[in-house]
N, C-alpha and C. Protein backbone atom coordinates (compact mmCIF):
# COMPACT_ATOMS: atom_id res chain seq x y z
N UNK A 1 0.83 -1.20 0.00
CA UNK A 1 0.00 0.00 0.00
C UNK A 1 0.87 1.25 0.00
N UNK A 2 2.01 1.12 0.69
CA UNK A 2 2.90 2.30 0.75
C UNK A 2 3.33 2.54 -0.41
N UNK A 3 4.27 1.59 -1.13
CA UNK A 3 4.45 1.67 -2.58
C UNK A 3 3.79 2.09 -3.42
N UNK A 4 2.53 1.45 -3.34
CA UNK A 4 0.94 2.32 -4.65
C UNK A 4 1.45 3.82 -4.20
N UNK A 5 0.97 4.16 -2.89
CA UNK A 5 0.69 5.25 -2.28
C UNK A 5 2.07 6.60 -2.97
N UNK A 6 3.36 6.19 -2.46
CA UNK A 6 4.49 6.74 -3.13
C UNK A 6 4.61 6.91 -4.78
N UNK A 7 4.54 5.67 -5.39
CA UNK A 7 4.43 5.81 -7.02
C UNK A 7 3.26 6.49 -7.51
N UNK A 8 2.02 6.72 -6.76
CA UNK A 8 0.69 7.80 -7.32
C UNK A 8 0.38 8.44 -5.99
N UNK A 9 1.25 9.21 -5.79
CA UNK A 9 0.86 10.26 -4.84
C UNK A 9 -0.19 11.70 -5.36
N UNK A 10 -0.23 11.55 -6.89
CA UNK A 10 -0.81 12.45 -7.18
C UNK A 10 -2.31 12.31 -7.44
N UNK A 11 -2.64 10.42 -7.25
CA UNK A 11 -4.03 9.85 -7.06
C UNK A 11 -4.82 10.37 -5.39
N UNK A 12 -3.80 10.36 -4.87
CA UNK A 12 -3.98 10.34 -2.89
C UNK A 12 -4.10 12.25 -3.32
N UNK A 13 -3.72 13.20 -3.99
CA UNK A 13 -4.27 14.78 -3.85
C UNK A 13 -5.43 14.94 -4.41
N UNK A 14 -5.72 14.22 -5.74
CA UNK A 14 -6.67 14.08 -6.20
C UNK A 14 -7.97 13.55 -5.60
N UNK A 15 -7.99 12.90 -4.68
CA UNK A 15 -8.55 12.22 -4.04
C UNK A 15 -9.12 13.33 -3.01
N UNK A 16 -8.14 13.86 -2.07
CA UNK A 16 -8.96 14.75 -1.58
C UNK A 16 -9.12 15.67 -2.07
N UNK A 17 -9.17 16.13 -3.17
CA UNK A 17 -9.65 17.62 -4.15
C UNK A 17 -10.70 16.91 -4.30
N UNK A 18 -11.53 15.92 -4.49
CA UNK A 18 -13.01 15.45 -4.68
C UNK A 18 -13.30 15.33 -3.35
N UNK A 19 -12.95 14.76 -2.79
CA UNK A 19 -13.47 14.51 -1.07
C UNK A 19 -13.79 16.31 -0.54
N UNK A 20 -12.64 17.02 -0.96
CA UNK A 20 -13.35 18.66 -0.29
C UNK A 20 -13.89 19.08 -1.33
N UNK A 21 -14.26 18.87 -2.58
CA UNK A 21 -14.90 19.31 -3.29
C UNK A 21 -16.24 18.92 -2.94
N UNK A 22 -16.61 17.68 -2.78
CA UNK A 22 -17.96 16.88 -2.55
C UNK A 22 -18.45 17.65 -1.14
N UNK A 23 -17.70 17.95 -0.25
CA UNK A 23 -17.82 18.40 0.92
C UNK A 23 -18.52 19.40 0.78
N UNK A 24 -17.89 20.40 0.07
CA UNK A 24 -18.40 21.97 -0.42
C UNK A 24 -19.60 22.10 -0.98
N UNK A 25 -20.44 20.98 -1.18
CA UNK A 25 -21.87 20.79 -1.64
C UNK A 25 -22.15 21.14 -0.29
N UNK A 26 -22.02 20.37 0.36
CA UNK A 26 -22.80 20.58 1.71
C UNK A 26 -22.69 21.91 2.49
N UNK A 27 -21.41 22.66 2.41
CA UNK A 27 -21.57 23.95 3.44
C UNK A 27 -21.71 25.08 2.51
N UNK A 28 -21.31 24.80 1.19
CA UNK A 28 -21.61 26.13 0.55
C UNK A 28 -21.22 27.37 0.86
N UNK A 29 -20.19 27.34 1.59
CA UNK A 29 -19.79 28.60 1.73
C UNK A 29 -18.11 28.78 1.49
N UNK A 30 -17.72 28.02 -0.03
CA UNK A 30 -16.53 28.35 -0.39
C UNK A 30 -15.59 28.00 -0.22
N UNK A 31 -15.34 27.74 1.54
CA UNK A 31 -13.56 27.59 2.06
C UNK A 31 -13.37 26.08 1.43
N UNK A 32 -14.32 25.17 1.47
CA UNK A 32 -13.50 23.83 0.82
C UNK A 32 -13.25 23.78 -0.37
N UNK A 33 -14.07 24.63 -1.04
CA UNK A 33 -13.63 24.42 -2.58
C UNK A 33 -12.45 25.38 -2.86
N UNK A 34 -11.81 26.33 -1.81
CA UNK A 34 -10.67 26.56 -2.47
C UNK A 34 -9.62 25.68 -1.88
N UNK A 35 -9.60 25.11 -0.71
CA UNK A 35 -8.77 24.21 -0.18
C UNK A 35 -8.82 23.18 -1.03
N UNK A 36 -9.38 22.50 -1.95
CA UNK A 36 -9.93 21.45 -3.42
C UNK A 36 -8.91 22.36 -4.07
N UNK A 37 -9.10 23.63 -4.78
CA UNK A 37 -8.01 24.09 -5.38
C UNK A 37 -6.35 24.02 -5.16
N UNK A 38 -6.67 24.08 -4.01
CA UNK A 38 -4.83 24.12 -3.28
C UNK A 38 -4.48 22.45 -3.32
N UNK A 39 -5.67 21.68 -3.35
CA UNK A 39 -5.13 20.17 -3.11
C UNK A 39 -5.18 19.76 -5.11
N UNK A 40 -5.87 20.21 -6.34
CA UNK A 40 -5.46 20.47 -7.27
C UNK A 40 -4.31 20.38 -7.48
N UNK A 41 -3.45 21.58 -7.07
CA UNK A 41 -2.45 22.52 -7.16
C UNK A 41 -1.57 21.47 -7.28
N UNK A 42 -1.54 20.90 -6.31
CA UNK A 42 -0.41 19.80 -5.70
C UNK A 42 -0.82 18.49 -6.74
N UNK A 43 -1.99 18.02 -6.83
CA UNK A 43 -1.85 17.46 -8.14
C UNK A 43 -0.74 17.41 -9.11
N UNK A 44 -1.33 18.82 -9.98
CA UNK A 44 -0.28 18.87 -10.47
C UNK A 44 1.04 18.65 -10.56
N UNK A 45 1.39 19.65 -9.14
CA UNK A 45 3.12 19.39 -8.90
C UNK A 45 3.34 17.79 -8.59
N UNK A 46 2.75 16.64 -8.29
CA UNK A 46 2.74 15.60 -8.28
C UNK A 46 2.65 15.12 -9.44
N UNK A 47 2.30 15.63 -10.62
CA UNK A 47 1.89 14.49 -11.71
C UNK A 47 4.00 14.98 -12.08
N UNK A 48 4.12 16.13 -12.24
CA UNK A 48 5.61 16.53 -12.81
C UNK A 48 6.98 16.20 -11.71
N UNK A 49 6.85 16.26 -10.28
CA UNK A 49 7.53 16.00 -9.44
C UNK A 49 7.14 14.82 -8.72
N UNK A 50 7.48 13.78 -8.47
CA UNK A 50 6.76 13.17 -7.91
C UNK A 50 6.78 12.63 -6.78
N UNK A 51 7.85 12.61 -6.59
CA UNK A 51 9.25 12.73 -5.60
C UNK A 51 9.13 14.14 -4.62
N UNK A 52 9.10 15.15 -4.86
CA UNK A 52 8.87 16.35 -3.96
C UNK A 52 7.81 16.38 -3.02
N UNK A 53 7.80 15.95 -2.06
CA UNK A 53 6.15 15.87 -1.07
C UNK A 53 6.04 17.07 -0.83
N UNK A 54 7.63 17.61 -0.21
CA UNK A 54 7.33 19.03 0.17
C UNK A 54 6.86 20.08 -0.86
N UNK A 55 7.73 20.01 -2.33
CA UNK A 55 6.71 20.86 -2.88
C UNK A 55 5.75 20.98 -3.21
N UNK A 56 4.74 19.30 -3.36
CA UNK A 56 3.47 19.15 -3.22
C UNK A 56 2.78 20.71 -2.29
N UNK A 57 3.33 19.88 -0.89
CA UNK A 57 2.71 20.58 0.02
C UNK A 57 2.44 22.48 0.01
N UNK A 58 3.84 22.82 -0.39
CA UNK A 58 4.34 24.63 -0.55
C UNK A 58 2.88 24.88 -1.56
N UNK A 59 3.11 23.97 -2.70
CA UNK A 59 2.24 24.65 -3.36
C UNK A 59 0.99 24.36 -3.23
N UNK A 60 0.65 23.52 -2.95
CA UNK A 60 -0.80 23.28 -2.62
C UNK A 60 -1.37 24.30 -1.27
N UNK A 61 -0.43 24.62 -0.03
CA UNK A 61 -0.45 25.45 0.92
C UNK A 61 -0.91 27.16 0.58
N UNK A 62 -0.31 27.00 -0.76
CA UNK A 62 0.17 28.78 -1.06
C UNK A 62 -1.48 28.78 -2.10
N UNK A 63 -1.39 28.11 -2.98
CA UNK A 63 -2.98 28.22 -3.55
C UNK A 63 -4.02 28.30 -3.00
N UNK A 64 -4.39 27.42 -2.18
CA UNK A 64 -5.31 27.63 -1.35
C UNK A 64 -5.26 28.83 -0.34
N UNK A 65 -4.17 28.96 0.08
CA UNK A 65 -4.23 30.37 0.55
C UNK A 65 -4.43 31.52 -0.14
N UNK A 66 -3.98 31.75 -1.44
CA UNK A 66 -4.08 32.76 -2.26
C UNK A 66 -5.60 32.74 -2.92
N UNK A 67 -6.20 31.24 -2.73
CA UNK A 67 -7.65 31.08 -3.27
C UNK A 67 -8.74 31.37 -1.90
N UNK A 68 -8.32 31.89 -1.09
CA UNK A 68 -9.30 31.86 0.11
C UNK A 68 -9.10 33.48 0.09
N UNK A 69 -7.83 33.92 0.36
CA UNK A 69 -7.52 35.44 0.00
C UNK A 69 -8.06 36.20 -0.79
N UNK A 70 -8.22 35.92 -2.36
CA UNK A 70 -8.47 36.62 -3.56
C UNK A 70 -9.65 36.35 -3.94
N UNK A 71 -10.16 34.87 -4.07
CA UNK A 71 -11.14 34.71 -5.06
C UNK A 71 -12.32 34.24 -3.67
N UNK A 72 -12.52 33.67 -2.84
CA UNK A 72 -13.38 33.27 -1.90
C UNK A 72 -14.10 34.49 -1.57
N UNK A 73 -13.67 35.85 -1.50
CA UNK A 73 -14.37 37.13 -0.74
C UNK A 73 -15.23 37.18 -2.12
N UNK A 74 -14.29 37.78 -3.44
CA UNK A 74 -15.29 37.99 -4.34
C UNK A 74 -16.68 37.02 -4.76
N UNK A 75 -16.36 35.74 -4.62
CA UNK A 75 -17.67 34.99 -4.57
C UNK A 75 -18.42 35.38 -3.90
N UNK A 76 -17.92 35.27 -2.58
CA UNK A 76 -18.90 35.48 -1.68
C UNK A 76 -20.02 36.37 -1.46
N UNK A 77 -19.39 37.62 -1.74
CA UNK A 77 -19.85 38.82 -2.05
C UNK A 77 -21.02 38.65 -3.36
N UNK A 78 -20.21 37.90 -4.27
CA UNK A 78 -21.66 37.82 -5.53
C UNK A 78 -22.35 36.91 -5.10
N UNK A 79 -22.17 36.34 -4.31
CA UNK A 79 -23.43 35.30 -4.18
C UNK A 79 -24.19 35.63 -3.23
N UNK A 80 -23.70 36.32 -1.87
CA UNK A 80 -24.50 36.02 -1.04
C UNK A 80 -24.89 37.79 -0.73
N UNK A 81 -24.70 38.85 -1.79
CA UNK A 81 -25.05 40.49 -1.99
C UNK A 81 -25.54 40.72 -3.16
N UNK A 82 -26.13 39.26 -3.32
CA UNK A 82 -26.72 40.29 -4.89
C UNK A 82 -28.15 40.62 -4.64
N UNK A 83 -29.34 40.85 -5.35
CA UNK A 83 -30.53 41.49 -5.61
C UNK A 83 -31.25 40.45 -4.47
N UNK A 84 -31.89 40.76 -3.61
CA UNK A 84 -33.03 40.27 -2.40
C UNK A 84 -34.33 40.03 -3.34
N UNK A 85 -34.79 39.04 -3.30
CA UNK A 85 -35.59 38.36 -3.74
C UNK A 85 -36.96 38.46 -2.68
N UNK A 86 -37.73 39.17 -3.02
CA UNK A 86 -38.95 39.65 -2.45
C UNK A 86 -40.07 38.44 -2.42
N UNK A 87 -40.36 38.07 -1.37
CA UNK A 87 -41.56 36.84 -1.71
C UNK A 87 -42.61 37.22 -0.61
N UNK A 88 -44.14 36.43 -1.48
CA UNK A 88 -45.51 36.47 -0.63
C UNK A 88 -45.50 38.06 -1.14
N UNK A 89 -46.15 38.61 0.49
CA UNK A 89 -47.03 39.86 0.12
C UNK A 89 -45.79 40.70 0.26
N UNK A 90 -44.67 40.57 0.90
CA UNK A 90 -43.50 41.47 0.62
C UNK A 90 -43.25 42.04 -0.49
N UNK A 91 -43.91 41.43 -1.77
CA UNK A 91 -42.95 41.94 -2.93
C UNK A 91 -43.65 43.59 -3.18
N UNK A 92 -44.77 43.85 -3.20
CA UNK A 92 -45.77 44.89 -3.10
C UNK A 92 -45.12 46.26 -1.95
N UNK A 93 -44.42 46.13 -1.21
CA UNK A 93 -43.87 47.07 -0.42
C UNK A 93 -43.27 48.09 -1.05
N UNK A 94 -43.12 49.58 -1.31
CA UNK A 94 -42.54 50.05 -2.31
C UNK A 94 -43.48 50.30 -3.01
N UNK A 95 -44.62 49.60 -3.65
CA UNK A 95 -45.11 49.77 -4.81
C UNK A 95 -45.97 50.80 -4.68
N UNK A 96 -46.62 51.80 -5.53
CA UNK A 96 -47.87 52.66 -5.74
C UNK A 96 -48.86 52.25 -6.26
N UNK A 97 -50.26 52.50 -5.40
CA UNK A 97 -51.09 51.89 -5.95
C UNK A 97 -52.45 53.43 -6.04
N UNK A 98 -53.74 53.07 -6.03
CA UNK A 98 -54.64 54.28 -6.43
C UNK A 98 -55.98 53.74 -5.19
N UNK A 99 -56.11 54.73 -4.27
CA UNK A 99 -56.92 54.12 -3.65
C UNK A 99 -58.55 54.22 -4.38
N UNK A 100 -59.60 53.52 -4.25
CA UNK A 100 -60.17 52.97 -5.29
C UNK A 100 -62.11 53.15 -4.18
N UNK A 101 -61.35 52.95 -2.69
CA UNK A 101 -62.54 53.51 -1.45
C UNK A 101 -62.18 54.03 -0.45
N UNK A 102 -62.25 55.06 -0.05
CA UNK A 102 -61.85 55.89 0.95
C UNK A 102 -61.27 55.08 2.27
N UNK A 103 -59.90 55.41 2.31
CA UNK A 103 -59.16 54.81 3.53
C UNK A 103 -58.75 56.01 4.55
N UNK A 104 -59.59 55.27 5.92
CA UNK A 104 -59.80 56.16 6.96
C UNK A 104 -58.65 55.36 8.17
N UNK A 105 -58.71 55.84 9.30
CA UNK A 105 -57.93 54.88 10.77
C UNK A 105 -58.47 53.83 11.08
N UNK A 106 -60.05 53.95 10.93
CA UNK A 106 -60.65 52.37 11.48
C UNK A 106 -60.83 51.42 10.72
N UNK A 107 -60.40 51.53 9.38
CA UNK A 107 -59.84 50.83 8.09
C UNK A 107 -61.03 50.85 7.33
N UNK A 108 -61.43 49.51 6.03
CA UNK A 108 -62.20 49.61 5.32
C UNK A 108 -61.92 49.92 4.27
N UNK A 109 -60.93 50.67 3.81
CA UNK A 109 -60.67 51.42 2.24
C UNK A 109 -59.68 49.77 1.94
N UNK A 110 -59.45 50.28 0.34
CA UNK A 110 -59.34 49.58 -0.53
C UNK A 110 -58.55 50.50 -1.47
N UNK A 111 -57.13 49.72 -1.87
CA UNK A 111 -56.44 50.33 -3.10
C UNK A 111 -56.15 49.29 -3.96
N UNK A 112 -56.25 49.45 -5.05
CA UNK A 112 -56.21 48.82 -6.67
C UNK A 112 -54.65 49.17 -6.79
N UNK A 113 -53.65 47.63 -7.05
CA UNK A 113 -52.11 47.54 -7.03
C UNK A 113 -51.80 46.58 -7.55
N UNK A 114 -51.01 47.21 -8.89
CA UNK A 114 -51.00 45.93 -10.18
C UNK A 114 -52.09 44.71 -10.53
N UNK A 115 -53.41 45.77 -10.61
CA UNK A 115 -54.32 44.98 -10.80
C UNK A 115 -55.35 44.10 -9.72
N UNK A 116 -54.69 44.24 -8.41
CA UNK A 116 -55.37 43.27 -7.62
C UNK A 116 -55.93 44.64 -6.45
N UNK A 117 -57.09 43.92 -6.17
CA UNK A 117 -57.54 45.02 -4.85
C UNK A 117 -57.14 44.33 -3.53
N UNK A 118 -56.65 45.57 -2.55
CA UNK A 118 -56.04 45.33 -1.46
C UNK A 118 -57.21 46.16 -0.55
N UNK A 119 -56.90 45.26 0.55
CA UNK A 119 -57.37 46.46 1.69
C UNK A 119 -56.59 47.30 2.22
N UNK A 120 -57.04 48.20 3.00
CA UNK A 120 -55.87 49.11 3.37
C UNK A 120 -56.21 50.08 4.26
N UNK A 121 -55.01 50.53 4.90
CA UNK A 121 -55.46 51.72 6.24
C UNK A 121 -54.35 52.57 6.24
N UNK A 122 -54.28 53.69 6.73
CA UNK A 122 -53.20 54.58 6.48
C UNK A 122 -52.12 54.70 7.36
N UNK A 123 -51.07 55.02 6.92
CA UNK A 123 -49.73 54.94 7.90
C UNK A 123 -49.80 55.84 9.00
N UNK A 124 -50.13 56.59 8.93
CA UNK A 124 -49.90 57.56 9.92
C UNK A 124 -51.11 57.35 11.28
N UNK A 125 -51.82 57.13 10.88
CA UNK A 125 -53.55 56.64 11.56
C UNK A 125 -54.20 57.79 12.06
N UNK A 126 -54.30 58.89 11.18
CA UNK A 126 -54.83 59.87 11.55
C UNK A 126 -55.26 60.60 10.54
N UNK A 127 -54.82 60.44 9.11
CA UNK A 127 -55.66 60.91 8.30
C UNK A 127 -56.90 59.78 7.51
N UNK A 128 -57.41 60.48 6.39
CA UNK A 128 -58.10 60.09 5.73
C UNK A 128 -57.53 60.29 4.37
N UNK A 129 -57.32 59.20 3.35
CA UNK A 129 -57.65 59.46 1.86
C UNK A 129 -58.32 59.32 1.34
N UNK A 130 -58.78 59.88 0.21
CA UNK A 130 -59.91 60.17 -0.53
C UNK A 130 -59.39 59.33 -2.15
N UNK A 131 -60.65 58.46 -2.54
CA UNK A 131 -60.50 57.87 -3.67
C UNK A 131 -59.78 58.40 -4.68
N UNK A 132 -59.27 57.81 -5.74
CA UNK A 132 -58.25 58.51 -6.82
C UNK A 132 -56.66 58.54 -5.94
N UNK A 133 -56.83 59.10 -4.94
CA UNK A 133 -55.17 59.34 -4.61
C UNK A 133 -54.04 58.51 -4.82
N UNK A 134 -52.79 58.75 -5.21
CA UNK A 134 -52.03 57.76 -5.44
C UNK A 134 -51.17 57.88 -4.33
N UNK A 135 -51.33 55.97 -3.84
CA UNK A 135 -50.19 55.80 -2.28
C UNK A 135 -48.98 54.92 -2.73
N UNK A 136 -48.39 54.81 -1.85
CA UNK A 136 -47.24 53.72 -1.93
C UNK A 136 -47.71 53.00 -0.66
N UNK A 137 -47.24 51.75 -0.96
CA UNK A 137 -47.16 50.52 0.56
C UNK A 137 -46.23 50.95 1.35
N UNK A 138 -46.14 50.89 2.32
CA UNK A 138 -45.29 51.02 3.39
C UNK A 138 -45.10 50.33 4.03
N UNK A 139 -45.94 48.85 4.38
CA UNK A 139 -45.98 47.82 5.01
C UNK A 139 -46.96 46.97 4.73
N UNK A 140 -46.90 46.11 5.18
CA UNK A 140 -48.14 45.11 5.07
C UNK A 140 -47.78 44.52 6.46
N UNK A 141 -49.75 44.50 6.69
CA UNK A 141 -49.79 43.98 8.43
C UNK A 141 -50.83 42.26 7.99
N UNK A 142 -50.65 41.81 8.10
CA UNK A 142 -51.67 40.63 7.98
C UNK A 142 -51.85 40.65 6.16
N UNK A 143 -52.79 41.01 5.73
CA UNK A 143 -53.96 41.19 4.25
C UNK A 143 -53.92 42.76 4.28
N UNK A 144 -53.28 43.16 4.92
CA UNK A 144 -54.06 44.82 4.81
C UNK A 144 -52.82 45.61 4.24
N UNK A 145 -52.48 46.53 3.44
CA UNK A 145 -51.38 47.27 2.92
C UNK A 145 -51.73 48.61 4.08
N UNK A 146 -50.18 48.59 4.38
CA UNK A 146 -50.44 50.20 5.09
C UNK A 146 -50.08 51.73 4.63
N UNK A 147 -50.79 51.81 3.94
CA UNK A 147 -50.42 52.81 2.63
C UNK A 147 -50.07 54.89 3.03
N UNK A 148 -49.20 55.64 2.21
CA UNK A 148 -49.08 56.72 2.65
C UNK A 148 -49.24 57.69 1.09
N UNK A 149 -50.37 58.73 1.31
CA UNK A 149 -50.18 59.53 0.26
C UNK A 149 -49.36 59.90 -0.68
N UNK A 150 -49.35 59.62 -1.88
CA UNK A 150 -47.85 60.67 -2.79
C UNK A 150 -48.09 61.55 -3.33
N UNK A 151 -49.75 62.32 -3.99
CA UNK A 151 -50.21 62.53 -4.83
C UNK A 151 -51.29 62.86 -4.24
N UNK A 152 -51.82 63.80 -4.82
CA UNK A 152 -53.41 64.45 -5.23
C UNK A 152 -54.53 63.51 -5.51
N UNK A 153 -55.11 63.60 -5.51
CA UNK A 153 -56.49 62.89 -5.79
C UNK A 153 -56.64 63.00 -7.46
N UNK A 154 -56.73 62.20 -8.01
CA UNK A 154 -57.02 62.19 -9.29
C UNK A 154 -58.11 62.69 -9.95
N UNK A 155 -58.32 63.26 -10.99
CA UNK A 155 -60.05 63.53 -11.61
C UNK A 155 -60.10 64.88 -10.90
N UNK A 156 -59.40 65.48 -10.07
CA UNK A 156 -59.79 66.94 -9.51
C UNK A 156 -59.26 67.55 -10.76
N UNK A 157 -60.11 68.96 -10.30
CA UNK A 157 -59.89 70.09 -12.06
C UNK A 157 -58.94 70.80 -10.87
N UNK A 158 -57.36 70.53 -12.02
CA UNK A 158 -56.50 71.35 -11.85
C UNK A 158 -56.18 72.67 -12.98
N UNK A 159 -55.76 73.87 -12.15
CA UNK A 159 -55.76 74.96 -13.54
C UNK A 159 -54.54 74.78 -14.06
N UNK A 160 -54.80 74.99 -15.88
CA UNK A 160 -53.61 74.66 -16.53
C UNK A 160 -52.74 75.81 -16.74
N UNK A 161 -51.86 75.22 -15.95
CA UNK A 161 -50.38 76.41 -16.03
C UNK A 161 -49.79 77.11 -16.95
N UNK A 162 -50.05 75.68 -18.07
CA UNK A 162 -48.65 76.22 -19.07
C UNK A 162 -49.58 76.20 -20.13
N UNK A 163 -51.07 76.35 -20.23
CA UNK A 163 -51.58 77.11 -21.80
C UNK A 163 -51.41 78.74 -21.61
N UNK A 164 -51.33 78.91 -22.15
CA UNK A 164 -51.28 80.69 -23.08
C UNK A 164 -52.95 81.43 -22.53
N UNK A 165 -52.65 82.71 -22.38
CA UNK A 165 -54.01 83.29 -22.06
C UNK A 165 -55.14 83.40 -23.30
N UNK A 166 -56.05 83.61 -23.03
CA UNK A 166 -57.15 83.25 -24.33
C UNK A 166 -57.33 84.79 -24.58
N UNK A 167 -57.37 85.02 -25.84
CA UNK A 167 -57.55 86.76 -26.39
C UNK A 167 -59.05 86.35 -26.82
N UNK A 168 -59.30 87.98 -26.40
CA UNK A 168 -60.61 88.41 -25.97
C UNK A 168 -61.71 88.67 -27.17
């Protein structure tokens, strides 16, 4: 066994570059699969040296270190900072919707938001909006959106600013 072991030492690195590779399924968080790289590494220097344990080791030591250093943060960072994935009634938070029945403090109103009607009560709990107005979500408590004014009431006659005066 020693003999196999000495004449394919570069089967025994290989070996554990799958063993921490397979590993790295399970924790997902990188450090074995660059330590798999550093045991690679040594692969290599095993398939060309074969005879060198120690430089096996230097280099397999220094890769994985330089792969936990350099490239492990940047993964990390893309994988586990990219775009938050909004689910259920969360995704609606942010959104503007048009209230559609007057939303008062003791609730009852109703705003129309991407098509679907919500119930709804106001953030502050002290005013009232008036149909037409356009809100944004601010929360969601249970089924109910807790919505805050952005906008005017719609359908009101506003005077137009920017026509020209009418000659007489």
């Amino acid at each position: 066994m020693m003999d196999w072991l000495r004449d394919n030492v570069w089967a025994a690195w290989l070996g554990i570059a799958v063993v921490l590779g397979l590993a790295e399924l399970a924790s997902l968080d990188f450090t074995l699969l660059m330590l798999a790289a550093g045991a690679l590494a040594a692969t290599g220097v095993a398939v060309v040296f074969p005879g060198l344990l120690w430089l096996q080791i230097v280099i397999g030591l220094i890769t994985a270190a330089a792969m936990l250093a350099a490239i492990r943060p940047l993964l990390v960072r893309k994988i586990h900072h990219g775009v938050e994935i909004k689910t259920g009634s969360q995704h609606v938070i942010g959104r503007s919707g048009v209230v559609v029945k007057e939303i008062h403090p003791d609730g009852g109103g109703s705003i129309k938001l991407g098509g679907e009607l919500w119930t709804a009560r106001p953030y502050d709990e002290m005013s009232t909006i008036s149909p037409g107005t356009r809100v944004e979500v601010m929360a969601i408590d249970g089924a109910t959106a807790v919505v805050y004014p952005i906008g005017e009431p719609l359908g009101l006659e506003q005077p137009e600013l920017d026509q020209p005066p009418r000659d007489q």
